[in-house]
PDB file of N, CA and C in Angstrom:
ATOM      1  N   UNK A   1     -15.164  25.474  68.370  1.00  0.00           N
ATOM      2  CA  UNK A   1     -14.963  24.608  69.516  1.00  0.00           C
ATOM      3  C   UNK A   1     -15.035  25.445  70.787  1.00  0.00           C
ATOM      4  N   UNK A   2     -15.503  24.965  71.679  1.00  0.00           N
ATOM      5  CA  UNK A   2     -16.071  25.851  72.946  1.00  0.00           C
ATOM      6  C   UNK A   2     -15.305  24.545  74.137  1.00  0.00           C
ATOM      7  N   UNK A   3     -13.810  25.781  74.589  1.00  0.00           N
ATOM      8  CA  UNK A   3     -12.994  25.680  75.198  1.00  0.00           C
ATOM      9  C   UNK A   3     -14.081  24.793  76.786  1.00  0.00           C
ATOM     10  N   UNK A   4     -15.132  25.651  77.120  1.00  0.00           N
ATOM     11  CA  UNK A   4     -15.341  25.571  78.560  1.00  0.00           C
ATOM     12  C   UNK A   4     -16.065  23.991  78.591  1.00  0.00           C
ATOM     13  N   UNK A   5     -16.937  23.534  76.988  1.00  0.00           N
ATOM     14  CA  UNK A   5     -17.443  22.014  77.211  1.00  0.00           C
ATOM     15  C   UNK A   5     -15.882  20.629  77.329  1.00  0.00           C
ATOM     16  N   UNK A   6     -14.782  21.068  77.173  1.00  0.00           N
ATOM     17  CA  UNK A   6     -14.000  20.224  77.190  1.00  0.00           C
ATOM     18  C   UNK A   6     -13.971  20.599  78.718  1.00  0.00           C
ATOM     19  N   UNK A   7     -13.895  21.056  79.557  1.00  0.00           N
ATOM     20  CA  UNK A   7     -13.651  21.160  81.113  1.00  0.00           C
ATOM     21  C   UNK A   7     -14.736  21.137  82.001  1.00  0.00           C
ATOM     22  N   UNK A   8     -15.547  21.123  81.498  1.00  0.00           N
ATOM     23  CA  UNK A   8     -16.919  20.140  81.901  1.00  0.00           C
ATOM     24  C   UNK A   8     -17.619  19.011  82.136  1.00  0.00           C
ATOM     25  N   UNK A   9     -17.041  18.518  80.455  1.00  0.00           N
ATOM     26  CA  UNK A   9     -17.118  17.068  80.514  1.00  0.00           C
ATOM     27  C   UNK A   9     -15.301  16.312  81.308  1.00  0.00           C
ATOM     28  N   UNK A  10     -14.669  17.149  81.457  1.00  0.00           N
ATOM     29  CA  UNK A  10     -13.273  16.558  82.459  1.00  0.00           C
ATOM     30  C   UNK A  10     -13.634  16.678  83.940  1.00  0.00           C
ATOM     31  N   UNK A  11     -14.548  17.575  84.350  1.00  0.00           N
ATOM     32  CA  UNK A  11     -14.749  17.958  85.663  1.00  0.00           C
ATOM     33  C   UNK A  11     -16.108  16.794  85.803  1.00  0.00           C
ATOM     34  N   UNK A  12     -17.180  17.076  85.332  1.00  0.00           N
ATOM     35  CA  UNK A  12     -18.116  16.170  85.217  1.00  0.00           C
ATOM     36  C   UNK A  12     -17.525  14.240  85.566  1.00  0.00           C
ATOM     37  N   UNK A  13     -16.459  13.599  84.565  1.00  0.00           N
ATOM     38  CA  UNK A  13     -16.311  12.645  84.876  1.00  0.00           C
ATOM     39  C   UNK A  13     -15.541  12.354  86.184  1.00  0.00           C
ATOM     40  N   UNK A  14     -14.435  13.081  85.934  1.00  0.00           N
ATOM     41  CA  UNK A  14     -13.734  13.124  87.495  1.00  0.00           C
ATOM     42  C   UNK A  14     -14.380  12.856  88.785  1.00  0.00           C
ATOM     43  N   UNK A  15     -15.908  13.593  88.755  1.00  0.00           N
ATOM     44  CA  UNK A  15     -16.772  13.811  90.142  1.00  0.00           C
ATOM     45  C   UNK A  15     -17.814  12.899  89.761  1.00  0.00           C
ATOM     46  N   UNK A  16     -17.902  12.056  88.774  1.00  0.00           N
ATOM     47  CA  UNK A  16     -19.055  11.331  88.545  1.00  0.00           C
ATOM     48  C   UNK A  16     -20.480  11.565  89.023  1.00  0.00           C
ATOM     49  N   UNK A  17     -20.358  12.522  87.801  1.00  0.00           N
ATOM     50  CA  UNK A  17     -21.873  13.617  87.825  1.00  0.00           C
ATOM     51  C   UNK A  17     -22.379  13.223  86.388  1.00  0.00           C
ATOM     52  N   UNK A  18     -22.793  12.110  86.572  1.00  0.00           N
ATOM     53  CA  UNK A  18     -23.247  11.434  85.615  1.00  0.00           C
ATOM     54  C   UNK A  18     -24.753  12.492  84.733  1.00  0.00           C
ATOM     55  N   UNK A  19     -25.352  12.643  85.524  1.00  0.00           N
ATOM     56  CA  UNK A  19     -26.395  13.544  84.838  1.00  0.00           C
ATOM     57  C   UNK A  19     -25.959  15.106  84.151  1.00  0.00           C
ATOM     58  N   UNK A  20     -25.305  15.302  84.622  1.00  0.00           N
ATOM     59  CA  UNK A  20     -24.512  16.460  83.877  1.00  0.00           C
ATOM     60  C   UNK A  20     -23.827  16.093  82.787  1.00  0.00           C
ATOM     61  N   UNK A  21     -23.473  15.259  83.033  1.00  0.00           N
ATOM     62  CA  UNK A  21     -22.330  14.829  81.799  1.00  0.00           C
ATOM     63  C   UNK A  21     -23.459  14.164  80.699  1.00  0.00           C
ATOM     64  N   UNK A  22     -24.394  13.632  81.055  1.00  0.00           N
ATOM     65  CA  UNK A  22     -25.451  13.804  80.176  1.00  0.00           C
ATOM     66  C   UNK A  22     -26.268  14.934  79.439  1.00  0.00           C
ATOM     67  N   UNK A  23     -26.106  15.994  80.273  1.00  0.00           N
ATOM     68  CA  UNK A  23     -26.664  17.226  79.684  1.00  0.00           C
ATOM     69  C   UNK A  23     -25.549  17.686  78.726  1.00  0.00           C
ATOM     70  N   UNK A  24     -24.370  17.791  79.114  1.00  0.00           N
ATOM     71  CA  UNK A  24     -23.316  18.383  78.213  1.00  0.00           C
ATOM     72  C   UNK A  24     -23.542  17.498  77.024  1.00  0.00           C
ATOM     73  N   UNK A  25     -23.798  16.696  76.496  1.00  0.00           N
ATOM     74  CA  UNK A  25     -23.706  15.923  75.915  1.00  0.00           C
ATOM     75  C   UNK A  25     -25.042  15.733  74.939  1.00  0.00           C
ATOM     76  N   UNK A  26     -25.967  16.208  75.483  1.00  0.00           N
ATOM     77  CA  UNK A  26     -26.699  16.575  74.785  1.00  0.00           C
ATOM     78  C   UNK A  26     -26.807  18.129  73.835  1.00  0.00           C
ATOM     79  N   UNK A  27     -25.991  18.847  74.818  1.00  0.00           N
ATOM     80  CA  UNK A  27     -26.190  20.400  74.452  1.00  0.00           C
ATOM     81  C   UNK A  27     -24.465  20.656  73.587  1.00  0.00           C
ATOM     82  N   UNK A  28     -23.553  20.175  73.640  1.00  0.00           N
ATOM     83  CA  UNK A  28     -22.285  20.280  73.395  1.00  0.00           C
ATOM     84  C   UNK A  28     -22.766  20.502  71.419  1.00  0.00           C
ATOM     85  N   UNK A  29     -22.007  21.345  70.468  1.00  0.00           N
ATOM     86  CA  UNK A  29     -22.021  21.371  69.521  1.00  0.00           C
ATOM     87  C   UNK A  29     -20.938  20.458  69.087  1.00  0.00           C
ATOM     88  N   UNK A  30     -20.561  19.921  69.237  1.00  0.00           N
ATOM     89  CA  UNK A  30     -18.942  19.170  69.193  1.00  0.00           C
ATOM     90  C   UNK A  30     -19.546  17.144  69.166  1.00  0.00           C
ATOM     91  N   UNK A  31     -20.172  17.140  68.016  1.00  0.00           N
ATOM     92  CA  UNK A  31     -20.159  15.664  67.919  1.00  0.00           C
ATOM     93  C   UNK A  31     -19.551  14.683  67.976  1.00  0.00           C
ATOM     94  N   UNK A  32     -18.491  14.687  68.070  1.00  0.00           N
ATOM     95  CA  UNK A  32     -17.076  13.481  68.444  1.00  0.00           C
ATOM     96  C   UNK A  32     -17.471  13.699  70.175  1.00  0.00           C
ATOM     97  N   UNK A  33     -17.447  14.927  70.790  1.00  0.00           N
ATOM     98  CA  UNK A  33     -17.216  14.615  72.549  1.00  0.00           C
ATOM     99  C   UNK A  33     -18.655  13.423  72.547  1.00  0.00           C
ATOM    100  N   UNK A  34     -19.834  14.155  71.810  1.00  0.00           N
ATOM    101  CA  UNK A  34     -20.745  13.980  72.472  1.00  0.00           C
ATOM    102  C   UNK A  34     -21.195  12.444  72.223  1.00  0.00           C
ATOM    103  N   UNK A  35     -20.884  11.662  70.995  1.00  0.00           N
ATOM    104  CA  UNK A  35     -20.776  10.185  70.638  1.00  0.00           C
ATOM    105  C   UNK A  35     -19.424   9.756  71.839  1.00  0.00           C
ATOM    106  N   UNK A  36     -18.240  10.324  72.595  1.00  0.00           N
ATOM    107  CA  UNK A  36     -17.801   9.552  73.224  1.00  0.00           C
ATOM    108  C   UNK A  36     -18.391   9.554  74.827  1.00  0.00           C
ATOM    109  N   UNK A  37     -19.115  10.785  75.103  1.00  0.00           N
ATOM    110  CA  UNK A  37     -19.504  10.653  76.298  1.00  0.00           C
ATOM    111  C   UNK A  37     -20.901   9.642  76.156  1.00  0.00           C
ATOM    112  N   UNK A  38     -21.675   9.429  74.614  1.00  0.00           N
ATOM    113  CA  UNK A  38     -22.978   8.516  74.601  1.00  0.00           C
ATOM    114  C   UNK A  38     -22.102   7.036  75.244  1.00  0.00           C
ATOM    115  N   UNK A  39     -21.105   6.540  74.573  1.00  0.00           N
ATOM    116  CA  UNK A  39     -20.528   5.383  74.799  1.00  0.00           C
ATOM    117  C   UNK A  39     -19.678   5.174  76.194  1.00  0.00           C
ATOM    118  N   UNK A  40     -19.370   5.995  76.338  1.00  0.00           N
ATOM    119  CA  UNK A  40     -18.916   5.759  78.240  1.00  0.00           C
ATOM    120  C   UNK A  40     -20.104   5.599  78.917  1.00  0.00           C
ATOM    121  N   UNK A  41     -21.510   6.423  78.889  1.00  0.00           N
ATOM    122  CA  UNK A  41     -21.999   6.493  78.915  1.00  0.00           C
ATOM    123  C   UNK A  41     -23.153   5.049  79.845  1.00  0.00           C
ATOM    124  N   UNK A  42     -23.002   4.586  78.136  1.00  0.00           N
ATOM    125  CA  UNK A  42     -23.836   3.379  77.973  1.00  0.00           C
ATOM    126  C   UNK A  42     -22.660   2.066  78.452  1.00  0.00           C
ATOM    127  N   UNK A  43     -21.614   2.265  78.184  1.00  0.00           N
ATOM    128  CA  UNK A  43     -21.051   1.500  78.548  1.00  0.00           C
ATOM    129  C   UNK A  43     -20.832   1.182  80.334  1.00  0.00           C
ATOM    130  N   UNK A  44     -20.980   2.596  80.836  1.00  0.00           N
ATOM    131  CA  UNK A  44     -20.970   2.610  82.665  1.00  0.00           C
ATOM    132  C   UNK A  44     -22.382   1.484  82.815  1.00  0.00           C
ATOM    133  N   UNK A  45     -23.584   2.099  82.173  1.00  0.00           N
ATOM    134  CA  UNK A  45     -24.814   1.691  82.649  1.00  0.00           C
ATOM    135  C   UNK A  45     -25.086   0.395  82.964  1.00  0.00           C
ATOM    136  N   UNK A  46     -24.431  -0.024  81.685  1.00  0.00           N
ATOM    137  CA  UNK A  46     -25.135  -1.651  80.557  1.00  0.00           C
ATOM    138  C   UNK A  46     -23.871  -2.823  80.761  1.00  0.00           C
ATOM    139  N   UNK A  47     -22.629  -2.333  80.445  1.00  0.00           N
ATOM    140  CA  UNK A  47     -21.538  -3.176  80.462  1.00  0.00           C
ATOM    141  C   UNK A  47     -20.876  -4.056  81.550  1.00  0.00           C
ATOM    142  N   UNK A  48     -20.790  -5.044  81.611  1.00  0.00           N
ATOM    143  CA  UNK A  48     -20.416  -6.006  82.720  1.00  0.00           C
ATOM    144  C   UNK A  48     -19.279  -6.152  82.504  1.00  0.00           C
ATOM    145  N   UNK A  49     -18.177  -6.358  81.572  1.00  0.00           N
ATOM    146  CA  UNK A  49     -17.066  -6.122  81.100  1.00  0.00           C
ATOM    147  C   UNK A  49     -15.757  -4.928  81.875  1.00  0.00           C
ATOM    148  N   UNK A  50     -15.401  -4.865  82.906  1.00  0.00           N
ATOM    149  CA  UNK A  50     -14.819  -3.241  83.164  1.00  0.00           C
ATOM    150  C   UNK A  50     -13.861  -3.043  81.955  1.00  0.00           C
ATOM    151  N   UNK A  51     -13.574  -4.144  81.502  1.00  0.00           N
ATOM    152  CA  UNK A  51     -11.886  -3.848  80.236  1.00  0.00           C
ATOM    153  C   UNK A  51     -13.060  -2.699  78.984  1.00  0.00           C
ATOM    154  N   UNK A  52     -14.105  -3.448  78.964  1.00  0.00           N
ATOM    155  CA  UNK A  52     -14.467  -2.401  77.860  1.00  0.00           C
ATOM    156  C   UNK A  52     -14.935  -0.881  78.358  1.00  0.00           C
ATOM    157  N   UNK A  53     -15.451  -1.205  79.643  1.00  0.00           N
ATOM    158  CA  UNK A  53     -15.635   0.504  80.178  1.00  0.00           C
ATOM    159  C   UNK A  53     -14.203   1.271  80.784  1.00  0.00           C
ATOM    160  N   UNK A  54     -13.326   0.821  81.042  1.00  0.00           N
ATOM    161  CA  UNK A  54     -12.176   1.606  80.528  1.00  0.00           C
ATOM    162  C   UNK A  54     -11.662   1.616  79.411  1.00  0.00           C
ATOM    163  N   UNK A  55     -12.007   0.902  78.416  1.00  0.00           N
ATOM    164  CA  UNK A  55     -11.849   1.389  76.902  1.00  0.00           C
ATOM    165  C   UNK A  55     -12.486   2.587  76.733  1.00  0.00           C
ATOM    166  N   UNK A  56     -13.600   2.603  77.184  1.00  0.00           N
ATOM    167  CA  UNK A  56     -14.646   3.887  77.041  1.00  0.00           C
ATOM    168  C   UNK A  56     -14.374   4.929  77.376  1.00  0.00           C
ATOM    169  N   UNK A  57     -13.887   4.733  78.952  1.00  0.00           N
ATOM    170  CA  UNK A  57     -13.586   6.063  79.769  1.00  0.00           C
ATOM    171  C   UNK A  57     -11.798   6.848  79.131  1.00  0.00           C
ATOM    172  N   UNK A  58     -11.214   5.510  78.783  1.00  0.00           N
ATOM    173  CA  UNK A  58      -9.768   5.942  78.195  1.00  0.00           C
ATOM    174  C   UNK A  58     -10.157   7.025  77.039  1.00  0.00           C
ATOM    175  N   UNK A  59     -10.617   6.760  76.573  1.00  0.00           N
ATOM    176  CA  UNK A  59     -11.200   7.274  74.941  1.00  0.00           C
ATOM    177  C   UNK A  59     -12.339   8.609  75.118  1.00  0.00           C
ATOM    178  N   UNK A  60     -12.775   8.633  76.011  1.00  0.00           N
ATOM    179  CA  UNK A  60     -13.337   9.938  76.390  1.00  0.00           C
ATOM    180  C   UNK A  60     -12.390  10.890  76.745  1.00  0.00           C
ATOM    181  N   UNK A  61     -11.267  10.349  77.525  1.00  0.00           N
ATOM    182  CA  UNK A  61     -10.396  11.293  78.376  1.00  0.00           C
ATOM    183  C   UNK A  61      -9.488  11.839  77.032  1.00  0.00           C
ATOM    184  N   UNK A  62      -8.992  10.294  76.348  1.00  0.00           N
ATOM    185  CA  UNK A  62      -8.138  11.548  75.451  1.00  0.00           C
ATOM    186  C   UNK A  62      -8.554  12.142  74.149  1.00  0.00           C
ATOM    187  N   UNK A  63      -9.923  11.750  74.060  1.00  0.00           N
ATOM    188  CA  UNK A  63     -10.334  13.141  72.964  1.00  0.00           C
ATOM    189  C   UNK A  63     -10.789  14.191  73.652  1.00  0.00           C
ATOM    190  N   UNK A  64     -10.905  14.325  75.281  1.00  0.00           N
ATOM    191  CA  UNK A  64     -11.399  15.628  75.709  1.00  0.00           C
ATOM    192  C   UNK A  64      -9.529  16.419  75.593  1.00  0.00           C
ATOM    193  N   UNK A  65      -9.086  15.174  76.359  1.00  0.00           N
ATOM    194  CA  UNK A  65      -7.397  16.210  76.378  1.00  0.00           C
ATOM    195  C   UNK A  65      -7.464  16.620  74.721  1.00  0.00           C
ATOM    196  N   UNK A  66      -6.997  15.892  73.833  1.00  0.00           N
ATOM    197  CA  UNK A  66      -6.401  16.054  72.429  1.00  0.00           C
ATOM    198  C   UNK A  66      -7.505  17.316  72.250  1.00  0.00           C
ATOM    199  N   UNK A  67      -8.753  17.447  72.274  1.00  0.00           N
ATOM    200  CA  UNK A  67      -9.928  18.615  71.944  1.00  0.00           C
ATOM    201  C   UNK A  67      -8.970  20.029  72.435  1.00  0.00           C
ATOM    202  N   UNK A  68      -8.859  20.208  73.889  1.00  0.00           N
ATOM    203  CA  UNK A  68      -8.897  20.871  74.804  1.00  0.00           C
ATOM    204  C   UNK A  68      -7.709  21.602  74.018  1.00  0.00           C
ATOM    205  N   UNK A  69      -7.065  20.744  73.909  1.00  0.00           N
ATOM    206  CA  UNK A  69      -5.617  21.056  73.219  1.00  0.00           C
ATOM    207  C   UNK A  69      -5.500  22.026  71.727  1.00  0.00           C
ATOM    208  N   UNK A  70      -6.200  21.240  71.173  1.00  0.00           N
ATOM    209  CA  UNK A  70      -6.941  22.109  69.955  1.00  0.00           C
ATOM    210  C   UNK A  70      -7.244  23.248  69.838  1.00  0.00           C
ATOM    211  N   UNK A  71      -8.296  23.409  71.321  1.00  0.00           N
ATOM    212  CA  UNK A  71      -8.791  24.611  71.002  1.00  0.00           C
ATOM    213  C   UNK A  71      -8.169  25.861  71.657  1.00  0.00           C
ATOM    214  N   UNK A  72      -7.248  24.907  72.491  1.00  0.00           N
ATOM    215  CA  UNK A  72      -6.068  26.380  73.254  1.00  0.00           C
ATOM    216  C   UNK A  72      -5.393  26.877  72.462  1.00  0.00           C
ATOM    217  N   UNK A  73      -4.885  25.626  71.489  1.00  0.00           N
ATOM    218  CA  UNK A  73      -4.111  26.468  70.369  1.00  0.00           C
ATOM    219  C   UNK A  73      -4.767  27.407  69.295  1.00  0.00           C
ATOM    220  N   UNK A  74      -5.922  27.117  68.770  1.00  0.00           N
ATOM    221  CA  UNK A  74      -6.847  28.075  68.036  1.00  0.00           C
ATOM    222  C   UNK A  74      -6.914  29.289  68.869  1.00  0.00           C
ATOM    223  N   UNK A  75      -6.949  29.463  70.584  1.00  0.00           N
ATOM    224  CA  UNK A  75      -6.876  30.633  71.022  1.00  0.00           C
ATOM    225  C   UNK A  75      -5.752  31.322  70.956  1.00  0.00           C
ATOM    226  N   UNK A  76      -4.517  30.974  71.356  1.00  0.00           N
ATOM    227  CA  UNK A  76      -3.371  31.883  71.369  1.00  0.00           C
ATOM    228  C   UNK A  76      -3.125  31.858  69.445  1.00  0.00           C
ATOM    229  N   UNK A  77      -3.673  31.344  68.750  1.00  0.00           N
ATOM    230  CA  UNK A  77      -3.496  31.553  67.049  1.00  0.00           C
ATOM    231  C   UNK A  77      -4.149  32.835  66.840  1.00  0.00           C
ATOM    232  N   UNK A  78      -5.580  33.104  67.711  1.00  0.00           N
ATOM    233  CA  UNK A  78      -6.124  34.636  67.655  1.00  0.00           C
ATOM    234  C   UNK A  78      -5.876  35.449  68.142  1.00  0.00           C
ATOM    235  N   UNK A  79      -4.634  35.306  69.396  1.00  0.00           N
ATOM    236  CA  UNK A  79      -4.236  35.970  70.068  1.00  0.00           C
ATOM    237  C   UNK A  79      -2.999  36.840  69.328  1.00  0.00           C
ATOM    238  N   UNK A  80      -2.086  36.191  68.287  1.00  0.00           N
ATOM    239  CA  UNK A  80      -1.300  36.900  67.931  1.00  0.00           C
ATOM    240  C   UNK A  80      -1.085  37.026  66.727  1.00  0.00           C
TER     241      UNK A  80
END
């Protein structure tokens, strides 16, 4: 897990840099981010609904937190 694509795709949505957050998303090894950033995604583009594009955006945010989280702890686990 590569600590710096979880703060990319957090910085990316925050600033709604939509094309970036498309690139991460293409290039990210981490298939869970990259199926939730396809569906925020498609859901910003296509969806008329906002309840379901904050379903989307909710659900991006907390598998980037819950990820992020993950992989801090895998770091201080190598750390000591």
């Amino acid at each position: 897990m590569d600590h710096a694509d979880y703060d990319k795709a957090l910085y990316y949505t925050h600033r709604s840099q939509w094309d970036n957050l498309l690139i991460l998303m293409v290039r990210t090894k981490d298939d869970l981010l990259s199926k939730r950033i396809e569906h925020f995604l498609h859901a910003y583009h296509f969806e008329y609904d906002d309840a379901v594009l904050e379903k989307e955006l909710y659900s991006l945010l907390g598998y980037i937190d819950h990820a992020a989280e993950l992989a801090y702890e895998d770091q201080l686990a190598m750390l000591t």
